[in-house]
C-alpha atoms as a PDB file:
ATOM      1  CA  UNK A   1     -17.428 -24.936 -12.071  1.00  0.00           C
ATOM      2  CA  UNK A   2     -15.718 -23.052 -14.605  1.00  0.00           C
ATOM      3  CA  UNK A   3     -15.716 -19.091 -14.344  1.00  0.00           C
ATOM      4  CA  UNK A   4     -18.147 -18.833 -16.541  1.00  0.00           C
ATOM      5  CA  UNK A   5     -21.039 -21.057 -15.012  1.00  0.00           C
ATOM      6  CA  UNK A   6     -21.656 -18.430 -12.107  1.00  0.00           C
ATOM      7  CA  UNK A   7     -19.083 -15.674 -11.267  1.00  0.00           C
ATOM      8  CA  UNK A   8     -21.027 -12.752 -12.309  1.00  0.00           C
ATOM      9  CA  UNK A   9     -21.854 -10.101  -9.812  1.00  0.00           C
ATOM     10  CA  UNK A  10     -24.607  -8.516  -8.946  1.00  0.00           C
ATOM     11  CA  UNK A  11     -23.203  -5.082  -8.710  1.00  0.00           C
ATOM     12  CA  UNK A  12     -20.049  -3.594  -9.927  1.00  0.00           C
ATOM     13  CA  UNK A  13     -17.206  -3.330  -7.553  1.00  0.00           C
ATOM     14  CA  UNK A  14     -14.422  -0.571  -8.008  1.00  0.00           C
ATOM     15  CA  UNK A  15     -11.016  -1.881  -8.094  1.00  0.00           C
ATOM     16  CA  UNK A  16      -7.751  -0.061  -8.618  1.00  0.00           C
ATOM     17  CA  UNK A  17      -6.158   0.564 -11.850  1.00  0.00           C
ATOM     18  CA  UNK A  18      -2.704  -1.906 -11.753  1.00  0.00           C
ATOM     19  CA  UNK A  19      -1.447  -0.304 -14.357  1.00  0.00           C
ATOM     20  CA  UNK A  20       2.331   1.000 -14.050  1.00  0.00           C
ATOM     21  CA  UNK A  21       4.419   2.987 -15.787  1.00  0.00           C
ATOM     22  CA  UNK A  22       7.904   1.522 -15.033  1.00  0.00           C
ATOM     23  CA  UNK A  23       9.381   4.764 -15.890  1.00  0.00           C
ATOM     24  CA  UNK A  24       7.374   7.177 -14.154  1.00  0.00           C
ATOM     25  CA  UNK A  25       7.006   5.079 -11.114  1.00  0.00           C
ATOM     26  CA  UNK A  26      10.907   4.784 -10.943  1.00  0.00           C
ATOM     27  CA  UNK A  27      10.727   8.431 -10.815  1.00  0.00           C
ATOM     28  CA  UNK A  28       8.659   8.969  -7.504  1.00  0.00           C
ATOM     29  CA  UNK A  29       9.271   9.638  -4.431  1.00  0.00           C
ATOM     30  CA  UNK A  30       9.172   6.305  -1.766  1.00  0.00           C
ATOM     31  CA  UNK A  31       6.403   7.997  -0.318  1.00  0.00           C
ATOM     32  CA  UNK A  32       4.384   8.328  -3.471  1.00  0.00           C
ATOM     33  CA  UNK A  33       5.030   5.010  -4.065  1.00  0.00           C
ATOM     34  CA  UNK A  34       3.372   4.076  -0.487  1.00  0.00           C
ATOM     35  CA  UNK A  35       0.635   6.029  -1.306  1.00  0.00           C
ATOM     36  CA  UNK A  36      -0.141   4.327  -4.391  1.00  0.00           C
ATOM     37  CA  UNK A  37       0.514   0.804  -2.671  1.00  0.00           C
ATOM     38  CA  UNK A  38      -1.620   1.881   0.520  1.00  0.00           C
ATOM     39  CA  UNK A  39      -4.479   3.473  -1.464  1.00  0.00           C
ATOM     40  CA  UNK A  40      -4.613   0.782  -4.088  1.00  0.00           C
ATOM     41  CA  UNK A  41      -4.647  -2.120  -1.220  1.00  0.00           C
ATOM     42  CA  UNK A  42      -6.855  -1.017   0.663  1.00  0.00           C
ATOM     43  CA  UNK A  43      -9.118  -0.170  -2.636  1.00  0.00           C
ATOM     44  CA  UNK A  44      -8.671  -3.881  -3.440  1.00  0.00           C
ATOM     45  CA  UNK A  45      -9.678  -5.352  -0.001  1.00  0.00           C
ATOM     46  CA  UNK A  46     -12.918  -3.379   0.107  1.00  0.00           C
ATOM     47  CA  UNK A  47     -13.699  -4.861  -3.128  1.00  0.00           C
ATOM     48  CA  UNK A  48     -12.579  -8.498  -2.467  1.00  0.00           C
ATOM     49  CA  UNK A  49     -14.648  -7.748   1.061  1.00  0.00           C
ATOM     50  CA  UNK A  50     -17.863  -6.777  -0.805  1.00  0.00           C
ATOM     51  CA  UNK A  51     -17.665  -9.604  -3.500  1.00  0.00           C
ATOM     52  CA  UNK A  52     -17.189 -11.973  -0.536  1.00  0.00           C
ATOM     53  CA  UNK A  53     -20.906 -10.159   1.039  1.00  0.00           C
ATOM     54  CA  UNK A  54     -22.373 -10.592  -2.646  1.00  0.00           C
ATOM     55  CA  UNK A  55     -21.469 -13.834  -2.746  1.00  0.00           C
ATOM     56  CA  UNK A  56     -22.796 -14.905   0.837  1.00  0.00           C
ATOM     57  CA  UNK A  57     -25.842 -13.437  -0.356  1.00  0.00           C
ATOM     58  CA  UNK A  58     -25.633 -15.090  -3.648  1.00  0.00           C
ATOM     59  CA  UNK A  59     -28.819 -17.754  -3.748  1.00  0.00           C
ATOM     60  CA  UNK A  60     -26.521 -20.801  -5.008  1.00  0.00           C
ATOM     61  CA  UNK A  61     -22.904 -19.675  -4.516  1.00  0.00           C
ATOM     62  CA  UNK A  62     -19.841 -22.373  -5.629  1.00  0.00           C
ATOM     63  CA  UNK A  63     -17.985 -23.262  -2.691  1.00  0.00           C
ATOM     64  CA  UNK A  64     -14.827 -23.030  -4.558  1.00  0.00           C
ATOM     65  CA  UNK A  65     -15.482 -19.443  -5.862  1.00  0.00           C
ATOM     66  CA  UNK A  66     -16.023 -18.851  -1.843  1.00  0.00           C
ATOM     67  CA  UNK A  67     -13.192 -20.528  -0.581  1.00  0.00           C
ATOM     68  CA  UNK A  68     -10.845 -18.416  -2.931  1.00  0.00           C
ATOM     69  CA  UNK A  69     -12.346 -15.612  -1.996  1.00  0.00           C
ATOM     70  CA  UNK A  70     -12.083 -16.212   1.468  1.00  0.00           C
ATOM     71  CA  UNK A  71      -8.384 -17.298   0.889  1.00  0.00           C
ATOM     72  CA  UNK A  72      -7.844 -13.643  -1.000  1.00  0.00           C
ATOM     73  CA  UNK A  73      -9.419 -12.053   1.803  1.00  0.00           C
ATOM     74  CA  UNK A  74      -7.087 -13.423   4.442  1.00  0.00           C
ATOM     75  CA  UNK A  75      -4.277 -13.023   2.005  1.00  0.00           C
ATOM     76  CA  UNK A  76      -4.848  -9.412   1.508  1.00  0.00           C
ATOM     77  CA  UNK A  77      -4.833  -9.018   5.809  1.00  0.00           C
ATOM     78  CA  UNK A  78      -1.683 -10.662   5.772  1.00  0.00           C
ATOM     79  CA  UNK A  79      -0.385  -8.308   3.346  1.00  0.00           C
ATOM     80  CA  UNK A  80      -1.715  -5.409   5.141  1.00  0.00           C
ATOM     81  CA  UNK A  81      -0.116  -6.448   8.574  1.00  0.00           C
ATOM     82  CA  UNK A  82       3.250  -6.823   6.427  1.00  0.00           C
ATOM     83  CA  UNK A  83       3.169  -3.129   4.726  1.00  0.00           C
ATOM     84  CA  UNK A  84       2.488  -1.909   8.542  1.00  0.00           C
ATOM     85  CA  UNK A  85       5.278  -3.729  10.037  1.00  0.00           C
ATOM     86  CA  UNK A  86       7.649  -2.292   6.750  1.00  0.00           C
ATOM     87  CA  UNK A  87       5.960   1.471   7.876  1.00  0.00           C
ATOM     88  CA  UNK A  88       4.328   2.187   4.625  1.00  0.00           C
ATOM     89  CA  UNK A  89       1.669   4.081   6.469  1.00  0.00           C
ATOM     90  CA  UNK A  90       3.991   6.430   7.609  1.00  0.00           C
ATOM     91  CA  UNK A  91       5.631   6.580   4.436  1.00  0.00           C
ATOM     92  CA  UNK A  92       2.569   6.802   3.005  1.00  0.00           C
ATOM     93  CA  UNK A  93       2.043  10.551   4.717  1.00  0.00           C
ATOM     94  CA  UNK A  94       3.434  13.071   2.656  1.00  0.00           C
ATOM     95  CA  UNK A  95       4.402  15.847   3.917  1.00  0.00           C
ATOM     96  CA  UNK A  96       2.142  19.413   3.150  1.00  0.00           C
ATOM     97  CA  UNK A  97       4.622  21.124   1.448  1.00  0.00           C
ATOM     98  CA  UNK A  98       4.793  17.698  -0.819  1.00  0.00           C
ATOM     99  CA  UNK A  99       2.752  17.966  -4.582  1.00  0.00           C
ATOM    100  CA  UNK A 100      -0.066  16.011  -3.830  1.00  0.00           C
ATOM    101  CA  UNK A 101      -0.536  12.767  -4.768  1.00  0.00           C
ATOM    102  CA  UNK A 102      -2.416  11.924  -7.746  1.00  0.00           C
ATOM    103  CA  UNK A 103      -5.908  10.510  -7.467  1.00  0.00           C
ATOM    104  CA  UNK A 104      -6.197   6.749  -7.374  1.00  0.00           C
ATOM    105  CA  UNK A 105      -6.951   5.208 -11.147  1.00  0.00           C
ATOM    106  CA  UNK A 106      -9.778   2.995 -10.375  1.00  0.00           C
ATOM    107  CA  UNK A 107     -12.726   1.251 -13.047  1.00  0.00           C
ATOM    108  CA  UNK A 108     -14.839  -1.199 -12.113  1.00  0.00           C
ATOM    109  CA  UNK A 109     -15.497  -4.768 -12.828  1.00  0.00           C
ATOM    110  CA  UNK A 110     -18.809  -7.276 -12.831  1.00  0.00           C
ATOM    111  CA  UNK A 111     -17.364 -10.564 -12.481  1.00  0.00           C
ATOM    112  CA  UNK A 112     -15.251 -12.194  -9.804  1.00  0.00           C
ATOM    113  CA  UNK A 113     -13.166 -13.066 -12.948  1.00  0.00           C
ATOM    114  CA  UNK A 114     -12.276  -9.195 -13.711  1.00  0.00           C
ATOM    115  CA  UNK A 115     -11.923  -9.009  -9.772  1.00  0.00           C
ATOM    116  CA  UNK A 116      -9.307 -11.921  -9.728  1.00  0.00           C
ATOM    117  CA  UNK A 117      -7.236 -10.755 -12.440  1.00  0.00           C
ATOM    118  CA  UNK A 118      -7.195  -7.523 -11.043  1.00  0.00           C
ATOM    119  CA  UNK A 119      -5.663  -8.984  -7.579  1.00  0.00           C
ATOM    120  CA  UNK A 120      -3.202 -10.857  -9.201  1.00  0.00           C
ATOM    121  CA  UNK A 121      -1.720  -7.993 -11.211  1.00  0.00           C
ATOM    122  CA  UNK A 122      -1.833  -5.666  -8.440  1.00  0.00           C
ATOM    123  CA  UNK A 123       0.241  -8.252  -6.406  1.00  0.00           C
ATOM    124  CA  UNK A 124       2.522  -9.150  -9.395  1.00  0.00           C
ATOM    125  CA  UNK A 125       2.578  -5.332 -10.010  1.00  0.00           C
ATOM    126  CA  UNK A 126       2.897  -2.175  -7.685  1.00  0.00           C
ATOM    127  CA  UNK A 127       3.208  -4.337  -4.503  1.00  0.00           C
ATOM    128  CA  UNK A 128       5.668  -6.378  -6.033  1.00  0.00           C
ATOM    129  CA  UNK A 129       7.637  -3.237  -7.405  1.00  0.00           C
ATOM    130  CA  UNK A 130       7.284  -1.766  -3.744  1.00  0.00           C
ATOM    131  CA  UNK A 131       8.283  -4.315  -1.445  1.00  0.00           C
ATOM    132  CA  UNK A 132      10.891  -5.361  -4.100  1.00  0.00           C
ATOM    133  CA  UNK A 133      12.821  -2.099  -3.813  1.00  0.00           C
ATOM    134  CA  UNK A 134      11.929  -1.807  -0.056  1.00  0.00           C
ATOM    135  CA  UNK A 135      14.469  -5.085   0.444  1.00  0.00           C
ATOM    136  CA  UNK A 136      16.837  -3.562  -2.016  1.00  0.00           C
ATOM    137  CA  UNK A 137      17.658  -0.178   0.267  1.00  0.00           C
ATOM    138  CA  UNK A 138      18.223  -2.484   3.151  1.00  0.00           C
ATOM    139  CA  UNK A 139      15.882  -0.051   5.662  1.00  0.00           C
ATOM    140  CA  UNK A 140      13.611  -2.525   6.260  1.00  0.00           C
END
């Protein structure tokens, strides 16, 4: 079944925006980076979470539009339980005297499409640019 033939959703989901400036995101500090990774993460697994609900609830859902959903949803744990054992929750924290972060970028998408794309960049993108530079200082 191709994405076409039945991925639609029957609500819109909010996602993060994946998005990144190279420059300005250079520029932060590690713990606005966390932040952003934390926030956007955890944005993302709510989303894959509810599209896997829609779908259950879906009267004729494709088993292989479940089964990679159900594959993105234990993906995105695994990821989670890695960016806890690397401490970006407490990096995450900024301090009060810190400028406060900026609000999550989100939009929202309609098919599981949109939703998939969105995953991948997010994991090609700010994760990737995170846990990249995370190896790089050697404190993890």
């Amino acid at each position: 079944m191709g994405c076409a033939d039945g991925c639609s959703l029957s609500e819109n989901i909010t996602v993060p925006d994946t998005k990144v400036n190279f420059y300005a995101w250079r520029r932060k500090e590690v713990g606005q980076q966390a932040v952003e990774v934390w926030q956007g993460l955890a944005l993302l697994s709510e989303a894959i979470l509810q599209s896997q609900a829609l779908l259950a609830n879906s009267s004729q859902p494709s088993d292989t539009l479940r089964l990679h959903v159900d594959k993105a949803v234990s993906g995105l744990r695994s990821l989670t339980s890695l960016l806890r054992a690397m401490g970006v929750q407490r990096e995450a924290v900024l301090p009060p005297d810190a400028a406060s972060a900026a609000p999550l970028r989100t939009f929202t998408v309609d098919t599981l499409c949109k939703l998939f794309r969105i995953y991948s960049n997010f994991l090609r993108g700010k994760l990737k640019l995170y846990t990249g530079e995370a190896c790089r200082r050697g404190d993890r």
